[in-house]
Protein backbone atom coordinates (compact mmCIF):
# COMPACT_ATOMS: atom_id res chain seq x y z
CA UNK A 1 149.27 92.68 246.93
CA UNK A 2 152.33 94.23 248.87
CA UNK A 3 152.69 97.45 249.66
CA UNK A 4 155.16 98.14 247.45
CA UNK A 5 153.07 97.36 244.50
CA UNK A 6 150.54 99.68 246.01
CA UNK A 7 152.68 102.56 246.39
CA UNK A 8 154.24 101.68 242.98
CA UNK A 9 150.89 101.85 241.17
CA UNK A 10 149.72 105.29 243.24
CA UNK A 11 153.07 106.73 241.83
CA UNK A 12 152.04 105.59 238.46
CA UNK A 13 148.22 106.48 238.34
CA UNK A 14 147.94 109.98 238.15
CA UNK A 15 150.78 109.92 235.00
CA UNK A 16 148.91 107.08 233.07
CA UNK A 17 145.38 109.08 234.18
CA UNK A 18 147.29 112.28 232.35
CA UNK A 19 148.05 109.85 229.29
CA UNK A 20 144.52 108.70 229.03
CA UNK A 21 142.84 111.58 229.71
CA UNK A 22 144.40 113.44 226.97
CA UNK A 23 144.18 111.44 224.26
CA UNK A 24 140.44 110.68 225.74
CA UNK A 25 139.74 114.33 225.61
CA UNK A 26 141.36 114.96 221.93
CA UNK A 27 138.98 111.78 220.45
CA UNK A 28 136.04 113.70 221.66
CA UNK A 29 136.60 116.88 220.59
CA UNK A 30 137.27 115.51 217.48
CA UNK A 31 134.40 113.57 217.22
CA UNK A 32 135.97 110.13 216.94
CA UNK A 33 134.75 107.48 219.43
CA UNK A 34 138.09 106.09 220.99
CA UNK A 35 141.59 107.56 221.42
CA UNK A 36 142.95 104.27 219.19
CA UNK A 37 143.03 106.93 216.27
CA UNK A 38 145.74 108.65 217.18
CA UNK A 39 147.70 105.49 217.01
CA UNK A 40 147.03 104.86 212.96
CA UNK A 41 147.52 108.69 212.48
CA UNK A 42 150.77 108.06 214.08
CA UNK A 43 151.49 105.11 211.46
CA UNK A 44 149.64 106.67 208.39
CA UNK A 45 152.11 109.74 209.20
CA UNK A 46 155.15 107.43 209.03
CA UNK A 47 153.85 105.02 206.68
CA UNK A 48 151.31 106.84 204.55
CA UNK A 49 149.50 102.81 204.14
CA UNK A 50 146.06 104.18 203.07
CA UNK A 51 145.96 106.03 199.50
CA UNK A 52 143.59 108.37 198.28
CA UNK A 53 140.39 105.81 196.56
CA UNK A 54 141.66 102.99 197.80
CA UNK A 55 140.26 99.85 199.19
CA UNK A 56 140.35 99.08 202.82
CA UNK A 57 139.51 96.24 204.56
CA UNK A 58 138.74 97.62 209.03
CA UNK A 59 139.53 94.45 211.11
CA UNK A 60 137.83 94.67 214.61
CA UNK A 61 136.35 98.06 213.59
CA UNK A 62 134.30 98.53 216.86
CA UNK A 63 134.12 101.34 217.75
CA UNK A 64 134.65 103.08 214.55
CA UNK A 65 137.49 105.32 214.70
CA UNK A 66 139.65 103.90 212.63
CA UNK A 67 136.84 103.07 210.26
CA UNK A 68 136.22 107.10 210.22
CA UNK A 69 139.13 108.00 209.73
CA UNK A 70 140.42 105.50 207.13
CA UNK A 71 137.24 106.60 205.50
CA UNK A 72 138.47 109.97 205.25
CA UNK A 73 141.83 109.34 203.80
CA UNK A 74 140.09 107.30 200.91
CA UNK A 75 137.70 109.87 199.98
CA UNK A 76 134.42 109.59 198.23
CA UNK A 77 136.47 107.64 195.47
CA UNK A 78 137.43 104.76 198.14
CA UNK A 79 135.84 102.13 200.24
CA UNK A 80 135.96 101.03 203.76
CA UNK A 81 134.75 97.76 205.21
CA UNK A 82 134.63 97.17 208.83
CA UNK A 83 133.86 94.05 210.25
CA UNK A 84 133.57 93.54 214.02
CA UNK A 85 131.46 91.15 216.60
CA UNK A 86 129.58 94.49 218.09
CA UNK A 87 127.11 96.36 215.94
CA UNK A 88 128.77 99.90 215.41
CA UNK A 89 126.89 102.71 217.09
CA UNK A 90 128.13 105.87 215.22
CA UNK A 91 126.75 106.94 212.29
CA UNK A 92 128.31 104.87 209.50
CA UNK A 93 130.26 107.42 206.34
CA UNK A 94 128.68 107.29 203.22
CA UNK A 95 131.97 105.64 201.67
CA UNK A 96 131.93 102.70 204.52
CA UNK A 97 130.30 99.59 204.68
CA UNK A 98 129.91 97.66 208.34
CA UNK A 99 129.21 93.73 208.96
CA UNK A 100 128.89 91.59 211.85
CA UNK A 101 130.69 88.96 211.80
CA UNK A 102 133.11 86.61 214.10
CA UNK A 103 136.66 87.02 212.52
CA UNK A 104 137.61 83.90 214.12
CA UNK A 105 135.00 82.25 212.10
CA UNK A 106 134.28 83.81 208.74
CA UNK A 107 133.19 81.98 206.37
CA UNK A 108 133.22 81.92 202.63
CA UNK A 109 130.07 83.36 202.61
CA UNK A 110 131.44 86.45 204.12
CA UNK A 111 134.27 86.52 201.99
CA UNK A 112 131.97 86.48 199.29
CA UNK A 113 130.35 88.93 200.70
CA UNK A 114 132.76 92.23 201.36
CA UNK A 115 134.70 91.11 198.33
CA UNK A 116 138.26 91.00 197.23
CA UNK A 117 140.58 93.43 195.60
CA UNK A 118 141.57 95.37 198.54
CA UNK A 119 144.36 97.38 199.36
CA UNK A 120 144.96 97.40 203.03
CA UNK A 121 144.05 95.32 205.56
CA UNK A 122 144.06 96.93 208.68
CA UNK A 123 143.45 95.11 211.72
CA UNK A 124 143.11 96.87 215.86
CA UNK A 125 141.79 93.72 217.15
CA UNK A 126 142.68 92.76 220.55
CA UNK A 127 141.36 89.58 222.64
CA UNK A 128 139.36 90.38 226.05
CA UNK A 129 142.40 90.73 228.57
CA UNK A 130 142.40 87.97 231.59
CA UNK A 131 145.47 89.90 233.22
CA UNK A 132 147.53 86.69 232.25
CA UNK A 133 149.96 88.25 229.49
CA UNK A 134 150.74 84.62 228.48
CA UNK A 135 146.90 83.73 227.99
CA UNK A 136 146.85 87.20 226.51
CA UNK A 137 149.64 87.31 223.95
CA UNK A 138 147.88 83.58 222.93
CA UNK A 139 144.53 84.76 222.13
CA UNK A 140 146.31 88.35 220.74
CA UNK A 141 147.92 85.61 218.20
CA UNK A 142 144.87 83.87 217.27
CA UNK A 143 143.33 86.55 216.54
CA UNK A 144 145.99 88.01 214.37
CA UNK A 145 146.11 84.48 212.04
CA UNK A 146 142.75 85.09 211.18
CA UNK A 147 143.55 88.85 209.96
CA UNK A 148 146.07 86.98 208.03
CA UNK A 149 144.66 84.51 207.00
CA UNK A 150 141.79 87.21 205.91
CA UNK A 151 144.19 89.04 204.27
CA UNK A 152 145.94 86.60 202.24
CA UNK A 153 142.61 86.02 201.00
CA UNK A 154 141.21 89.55 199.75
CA UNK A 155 144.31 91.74 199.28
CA UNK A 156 145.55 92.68 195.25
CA UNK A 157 148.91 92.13 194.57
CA UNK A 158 151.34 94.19 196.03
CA UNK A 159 148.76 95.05 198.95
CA UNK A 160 149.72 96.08 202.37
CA UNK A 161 148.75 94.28 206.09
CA UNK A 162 148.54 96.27 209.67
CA UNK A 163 148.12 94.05 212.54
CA UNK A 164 148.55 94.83 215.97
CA UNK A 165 149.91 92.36 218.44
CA UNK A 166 150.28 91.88 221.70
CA UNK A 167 154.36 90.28 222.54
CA UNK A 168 154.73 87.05 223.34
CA UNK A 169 156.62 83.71 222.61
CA UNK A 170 154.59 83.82 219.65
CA UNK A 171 155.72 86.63 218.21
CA UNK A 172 158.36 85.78 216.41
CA UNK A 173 156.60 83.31 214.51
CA UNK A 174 153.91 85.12 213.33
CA UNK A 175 156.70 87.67 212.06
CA UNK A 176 158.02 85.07 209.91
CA UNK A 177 154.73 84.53 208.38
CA UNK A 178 154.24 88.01 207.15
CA UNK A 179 157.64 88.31 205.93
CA UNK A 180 156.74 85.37 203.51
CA UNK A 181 153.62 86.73 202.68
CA UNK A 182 155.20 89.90 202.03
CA UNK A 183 158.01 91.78 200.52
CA UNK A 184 158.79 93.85 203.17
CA UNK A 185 158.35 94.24 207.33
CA UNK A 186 158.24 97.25 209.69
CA UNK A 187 157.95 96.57 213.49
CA UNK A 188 156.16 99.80 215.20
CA UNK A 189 154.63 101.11 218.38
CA UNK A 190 153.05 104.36 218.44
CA UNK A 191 153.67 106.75 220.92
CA UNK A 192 150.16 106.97 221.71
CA UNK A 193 149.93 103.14 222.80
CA UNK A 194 150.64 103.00 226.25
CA UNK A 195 153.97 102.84 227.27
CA UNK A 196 153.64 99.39 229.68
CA UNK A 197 151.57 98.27 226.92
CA UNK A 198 152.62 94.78 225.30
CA UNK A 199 150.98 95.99 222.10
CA UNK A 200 152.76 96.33 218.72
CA UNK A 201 151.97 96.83 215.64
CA UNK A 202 153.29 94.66 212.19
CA UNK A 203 153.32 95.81 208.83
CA UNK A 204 153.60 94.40 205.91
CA UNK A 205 154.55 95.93 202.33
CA UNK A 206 154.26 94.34 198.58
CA UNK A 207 151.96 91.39 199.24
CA UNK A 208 153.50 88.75 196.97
């Protein structure tokens, strides 16, 4: 590593420290488990893509926040169901259900099992980073056919899809696939996402 790219990165630190620890310190004062919330507050504000008793269906819901607060924007009236690979280690609301499961594998016994009929399908997954963004962005994609391929599956008619994504040559094509799966397409990153982050979020509106 030069020395530029040393003193580059102790110029950045203590900014990207700031970032983190703020968000850091807001998720634990409001009892959620990770910081990610802020970032589907930020596209529930703009997009308002989980309705009072509705259905929603947590993608890589480890550790829980967005399965919290998803559970609180359906109300007692609604249902969340998280799936992840790690066993959840909050306390679990009374309006969510939680299996373990590998996404990249379910089966139709699984399918069977959290049922159809949803809503949303909400999806935070991200692959375990190498520090290759090409490897990266290719497992990111992977994992984001199988939330589509999940989603295609379980979601009513006119249903919505959120999918985050890391950018990559792939990109583009798994674009294309929502926009035939749905009616409409909105492209966001949240200002709480970092901002060297490759991360993205995809949205899709009126599944058809």
């Amino acid at each position: 590593m030069t020395w530029k790219v040393l003193e580059y990165m102790k110029r950045l630190s203590p900014k990207a420290n700031r970032w983190e620890d703020h968000y850091s310190r807001l998720a634990k004062k409001e009892n959620y488990p990770a910081r990610s919330v802020y970032k589907l507050q930020e596209l529930q504000s703009r997009y308002k893509l989980i309705k009072k008793g509705g259905r929603v269906l947590d993608l890589g819901c480890y550790p829980g926040s967005w399965t919290i607060y998803a559970s609180d924007l359906v109300g007692q009236k609604g249902t969340v169901v998280g799936i992840d690979l790690k066993k959840l280690d909050i306390k679990i609301p009374s309006n969510a259900l939680v299996y373990q499961c590998d996404i990249l594998n379910i089966d139709n016994s699984m399918l069977l099992s959290i049922g159809n009929k949803f809503d949303i399908v909400i999806s935070d997954m991200a692959p375990a980073t190498t520090g290759n963004k090409s490897v990266d962005a290719v497992r990111s994609y992977d994992l984001c056919l199988a939330a589509l391929d999940v989603a295609n599956n379980v979601l009513l008619h006119n249903g919505s899809f959120l999918c985050k994504i890391f950018q990559g040559e792939d990109f583009n094509k798994f674009l294309e696939m929502v926009k035939a799966a749905f009616n409409t397409y909105k492209i966001f990153k949240p200002q709480s996402s970092r901002k060297l982050s490759k991360e993205i979020y995809i949205i899709g509106l009126g599944k058809k």
